[in-house]
N, C-alpha and C. Protein backbone atom coordinates (compact mmCIF):
# COMPACT_ATOMS: atom_id res chain seq x y z
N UNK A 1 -5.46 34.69 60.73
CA UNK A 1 -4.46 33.85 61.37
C UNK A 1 -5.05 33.28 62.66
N UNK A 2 -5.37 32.21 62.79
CA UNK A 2 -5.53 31.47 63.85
C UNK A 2 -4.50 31.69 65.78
N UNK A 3 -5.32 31.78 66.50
CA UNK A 3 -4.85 32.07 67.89
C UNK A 3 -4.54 31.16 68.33
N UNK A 4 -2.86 30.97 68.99
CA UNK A 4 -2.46 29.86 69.36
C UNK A 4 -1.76 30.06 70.70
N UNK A 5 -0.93 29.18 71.21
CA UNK A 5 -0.19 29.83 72.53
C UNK A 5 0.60 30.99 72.03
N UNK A 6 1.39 31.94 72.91
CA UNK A 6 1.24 33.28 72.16
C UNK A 6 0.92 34.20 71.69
N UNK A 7 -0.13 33.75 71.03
CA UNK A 7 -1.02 35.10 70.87
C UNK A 7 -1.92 35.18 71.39
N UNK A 8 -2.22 36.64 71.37
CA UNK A 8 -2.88 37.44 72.64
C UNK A 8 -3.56 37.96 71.00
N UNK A 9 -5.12 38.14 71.11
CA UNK A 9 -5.96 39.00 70.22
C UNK A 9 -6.48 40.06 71.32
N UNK A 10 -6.66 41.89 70.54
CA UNK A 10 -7.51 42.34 71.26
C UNK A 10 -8.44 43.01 70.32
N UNK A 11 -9.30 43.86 71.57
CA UNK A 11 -9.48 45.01 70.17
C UNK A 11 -9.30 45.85 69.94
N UNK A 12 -9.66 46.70 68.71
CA UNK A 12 -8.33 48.16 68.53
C UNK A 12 -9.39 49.14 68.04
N UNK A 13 -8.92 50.23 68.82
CA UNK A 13 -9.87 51.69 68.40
C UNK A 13 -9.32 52.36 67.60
N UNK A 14 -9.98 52.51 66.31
CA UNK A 14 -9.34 53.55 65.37
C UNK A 14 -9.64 54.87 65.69
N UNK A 15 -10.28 54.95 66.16
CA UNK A 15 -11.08 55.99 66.31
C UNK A 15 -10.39 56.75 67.65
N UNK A 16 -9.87 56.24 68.48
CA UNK A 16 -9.40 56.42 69.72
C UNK A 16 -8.38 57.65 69.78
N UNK A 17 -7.01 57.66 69.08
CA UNK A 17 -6.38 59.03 68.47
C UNK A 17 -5.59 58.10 69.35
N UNK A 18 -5.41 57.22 70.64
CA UNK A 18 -4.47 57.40 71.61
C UNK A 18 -3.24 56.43 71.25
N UNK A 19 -3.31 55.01 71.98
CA UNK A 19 -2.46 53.99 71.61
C UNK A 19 -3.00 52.80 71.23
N UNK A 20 -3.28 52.77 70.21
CA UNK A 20 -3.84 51.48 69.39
C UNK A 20 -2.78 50.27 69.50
N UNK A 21 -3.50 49.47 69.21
CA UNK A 21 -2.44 48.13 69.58
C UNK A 21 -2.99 46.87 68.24
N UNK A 22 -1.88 46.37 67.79
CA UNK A 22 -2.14 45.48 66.27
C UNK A 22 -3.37 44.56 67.18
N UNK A 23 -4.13 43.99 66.04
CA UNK A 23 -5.35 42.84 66.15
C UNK A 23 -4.32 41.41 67.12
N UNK A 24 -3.36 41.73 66.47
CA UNK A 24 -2.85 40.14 66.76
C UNK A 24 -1.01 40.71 67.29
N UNK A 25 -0.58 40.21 68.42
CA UNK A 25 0.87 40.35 68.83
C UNK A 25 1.30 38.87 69.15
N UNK A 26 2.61 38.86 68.99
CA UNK A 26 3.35 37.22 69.01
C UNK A 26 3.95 37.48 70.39
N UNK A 27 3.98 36.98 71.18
CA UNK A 27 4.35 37.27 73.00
C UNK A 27 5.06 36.01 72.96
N UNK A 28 6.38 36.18 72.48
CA UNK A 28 7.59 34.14 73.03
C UNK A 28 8.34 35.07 73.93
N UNK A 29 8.96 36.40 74.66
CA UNK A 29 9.48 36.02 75.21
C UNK A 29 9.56 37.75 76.37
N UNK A 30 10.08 37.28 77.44
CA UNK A 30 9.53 38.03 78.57
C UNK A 30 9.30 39.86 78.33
N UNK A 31 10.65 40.25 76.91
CA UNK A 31 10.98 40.91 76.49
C UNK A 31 9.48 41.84 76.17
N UNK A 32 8.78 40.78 75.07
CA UNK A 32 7.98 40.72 74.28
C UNK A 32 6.73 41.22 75.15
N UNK A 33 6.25 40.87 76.58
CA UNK A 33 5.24 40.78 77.53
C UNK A 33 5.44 41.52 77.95
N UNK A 34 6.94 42.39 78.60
CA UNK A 34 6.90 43.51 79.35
C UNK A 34 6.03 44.90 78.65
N UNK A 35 6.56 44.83 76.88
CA UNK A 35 5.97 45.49 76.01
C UNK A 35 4.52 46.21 76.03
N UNK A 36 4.18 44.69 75.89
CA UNK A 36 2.93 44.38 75.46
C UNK A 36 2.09 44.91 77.32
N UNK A 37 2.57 44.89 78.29
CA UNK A 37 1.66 45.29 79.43
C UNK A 37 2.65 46.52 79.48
N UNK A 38 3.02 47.13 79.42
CA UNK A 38 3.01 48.83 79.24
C UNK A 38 2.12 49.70 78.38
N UNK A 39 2.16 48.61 76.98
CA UNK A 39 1.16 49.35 76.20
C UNK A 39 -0.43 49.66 77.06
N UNK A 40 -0.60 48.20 77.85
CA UNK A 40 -2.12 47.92 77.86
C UNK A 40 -1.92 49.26 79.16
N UNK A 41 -0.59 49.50 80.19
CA UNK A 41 -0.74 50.51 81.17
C UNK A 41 -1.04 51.66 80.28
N UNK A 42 -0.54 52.49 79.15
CA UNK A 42 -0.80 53.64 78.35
C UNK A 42 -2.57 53.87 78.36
N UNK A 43 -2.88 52.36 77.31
CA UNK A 43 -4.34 52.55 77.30
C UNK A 43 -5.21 52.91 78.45
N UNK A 44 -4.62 52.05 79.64
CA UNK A 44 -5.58 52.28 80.97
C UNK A 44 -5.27 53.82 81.18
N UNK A 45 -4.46 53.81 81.03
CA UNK A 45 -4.26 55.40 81.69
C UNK A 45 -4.75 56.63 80.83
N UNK A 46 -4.93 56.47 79.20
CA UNK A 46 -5.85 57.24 78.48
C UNK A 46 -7.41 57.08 78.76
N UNK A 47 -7.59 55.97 79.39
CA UNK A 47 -9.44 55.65 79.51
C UNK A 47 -9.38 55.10 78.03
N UNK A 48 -8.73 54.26 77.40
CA UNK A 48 -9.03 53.34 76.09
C UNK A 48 -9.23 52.35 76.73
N UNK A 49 -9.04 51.54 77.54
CA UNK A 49 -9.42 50.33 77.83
C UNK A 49 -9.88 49.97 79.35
N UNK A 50 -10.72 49.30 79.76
CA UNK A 50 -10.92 49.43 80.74
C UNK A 50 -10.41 48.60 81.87
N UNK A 51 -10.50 49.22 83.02
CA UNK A 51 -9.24 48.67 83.91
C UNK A 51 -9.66 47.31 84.83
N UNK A 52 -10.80 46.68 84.66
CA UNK A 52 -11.06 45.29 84.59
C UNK A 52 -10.83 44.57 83.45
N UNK A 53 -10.83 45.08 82.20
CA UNK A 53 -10.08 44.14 81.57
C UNK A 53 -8.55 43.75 81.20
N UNK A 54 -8.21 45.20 81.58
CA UNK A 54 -6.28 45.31 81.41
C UNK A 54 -6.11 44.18 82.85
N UNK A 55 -6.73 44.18 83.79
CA UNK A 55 -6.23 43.40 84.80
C UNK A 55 -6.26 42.09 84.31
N UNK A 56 -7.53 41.23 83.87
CA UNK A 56 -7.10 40.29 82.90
C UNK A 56 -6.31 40.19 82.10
N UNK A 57 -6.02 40.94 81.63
CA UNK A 57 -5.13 40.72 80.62
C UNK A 57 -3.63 40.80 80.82
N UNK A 58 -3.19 41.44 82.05
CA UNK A 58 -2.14 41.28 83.16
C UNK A 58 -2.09 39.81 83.71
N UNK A 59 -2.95 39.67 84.37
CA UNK A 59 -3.05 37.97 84.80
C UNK A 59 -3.26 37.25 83.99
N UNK A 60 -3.58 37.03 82.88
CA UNK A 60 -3.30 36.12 81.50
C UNK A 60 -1.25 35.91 80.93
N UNK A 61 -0.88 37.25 80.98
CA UNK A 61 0.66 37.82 80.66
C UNK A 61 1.12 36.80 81.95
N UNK A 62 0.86 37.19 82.87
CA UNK A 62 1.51 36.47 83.79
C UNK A 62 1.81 35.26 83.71
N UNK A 63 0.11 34.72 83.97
CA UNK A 63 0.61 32.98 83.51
C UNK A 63 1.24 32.67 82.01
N UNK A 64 1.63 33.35 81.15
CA UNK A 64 2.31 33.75 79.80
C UNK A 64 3.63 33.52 80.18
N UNK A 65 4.11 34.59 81.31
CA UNK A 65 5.60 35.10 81.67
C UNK A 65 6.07 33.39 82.25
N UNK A 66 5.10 32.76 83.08
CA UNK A 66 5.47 31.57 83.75
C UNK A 66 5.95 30.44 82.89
N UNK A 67 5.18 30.28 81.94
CA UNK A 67 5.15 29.42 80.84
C UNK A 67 6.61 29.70 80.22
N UNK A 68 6.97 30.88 79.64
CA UNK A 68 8.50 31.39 79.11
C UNK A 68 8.98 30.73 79.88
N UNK A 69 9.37 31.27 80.86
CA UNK A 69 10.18 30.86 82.16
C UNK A 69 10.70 29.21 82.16
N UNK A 70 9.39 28.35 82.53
CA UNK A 70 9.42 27.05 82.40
C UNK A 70 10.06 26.84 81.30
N UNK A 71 9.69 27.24 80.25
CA UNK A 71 10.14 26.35 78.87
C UNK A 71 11.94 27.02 78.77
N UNK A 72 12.13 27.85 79.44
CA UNK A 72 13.65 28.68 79.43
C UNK A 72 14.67 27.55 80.03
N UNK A 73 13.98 27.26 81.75
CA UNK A 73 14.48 26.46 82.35
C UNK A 73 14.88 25.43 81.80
N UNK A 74 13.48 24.46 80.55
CA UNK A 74 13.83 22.90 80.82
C UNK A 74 14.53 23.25 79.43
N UNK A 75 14.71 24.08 78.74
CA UNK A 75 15.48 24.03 77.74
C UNK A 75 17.76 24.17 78.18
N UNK A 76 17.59 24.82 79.82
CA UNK A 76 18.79 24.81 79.96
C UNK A 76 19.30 23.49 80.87
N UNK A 77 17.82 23.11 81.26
CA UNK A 77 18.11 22.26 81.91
C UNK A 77 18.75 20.42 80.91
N UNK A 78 18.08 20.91 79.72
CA UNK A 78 18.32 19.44 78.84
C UNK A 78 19.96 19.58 78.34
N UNK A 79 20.63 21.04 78.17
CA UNK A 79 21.85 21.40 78.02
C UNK A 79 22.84 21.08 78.73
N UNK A 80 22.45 21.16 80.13
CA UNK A 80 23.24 20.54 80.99
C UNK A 80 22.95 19.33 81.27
N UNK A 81 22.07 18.54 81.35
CA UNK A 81 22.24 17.04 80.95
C UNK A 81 23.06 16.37 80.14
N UNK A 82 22.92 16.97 78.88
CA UNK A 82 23.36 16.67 77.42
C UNK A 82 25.63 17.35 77.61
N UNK A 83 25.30 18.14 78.43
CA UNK A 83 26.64 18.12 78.95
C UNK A 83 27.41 17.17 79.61
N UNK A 84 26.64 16.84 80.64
CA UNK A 84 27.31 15.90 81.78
C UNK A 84 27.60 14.68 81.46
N UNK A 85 26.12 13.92 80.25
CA UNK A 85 26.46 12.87 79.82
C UNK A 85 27.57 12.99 78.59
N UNK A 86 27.90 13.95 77.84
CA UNK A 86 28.89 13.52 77.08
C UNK A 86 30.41 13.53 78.29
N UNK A 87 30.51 14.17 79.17
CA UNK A 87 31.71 14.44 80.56
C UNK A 87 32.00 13.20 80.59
N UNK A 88 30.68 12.18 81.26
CA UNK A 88 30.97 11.14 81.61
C UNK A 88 30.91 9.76 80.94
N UNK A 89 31.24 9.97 79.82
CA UNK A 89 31.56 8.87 78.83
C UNK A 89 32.54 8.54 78.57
């Protein structure tokens, strides 16, 4: 499956015993990201992953979380447009 906005690929230790994480997760919504960076806190905190890359991968989520956000906004924001102009007709 091809990587698009949303998905986040990592890589996964079978071998690890600890908290493995799927090849591929779908991240649309803040819900989804809080998840997904607890897991990556578990791993850091077993020594599965290392804690320069969980930080990337925190600051990637982030600008992730921003993006939700934005697209949350202009989606309520076109609602209330789409309100006002039917008001004032």
């Amino acid at each position: 499956m091809p990587i698009g906005i949303g998905w986040v690929a990592h890589p996964v230790s079978d071998e690890s015993g600890g908290y493995p994480m799927p090849k591929q997760r779908r991240l649309k919504t803040v819900e989804d990201v809080r998840r997904y960076l607890a897991h990556v806190l578990l791993r850091v905190e077993a020594q599965e992953l290392d804690a320069q890359v969980a930080g990337r991968m925190a600051y990637i989520s982030n600008v992730l979380l921003k993006a939700i956000a934005d697209g949350e906004l202009e989606r309520r924001v076109a609602v209330l447009e789409k309100t006002v102009s039917r008001g004032s007709s």
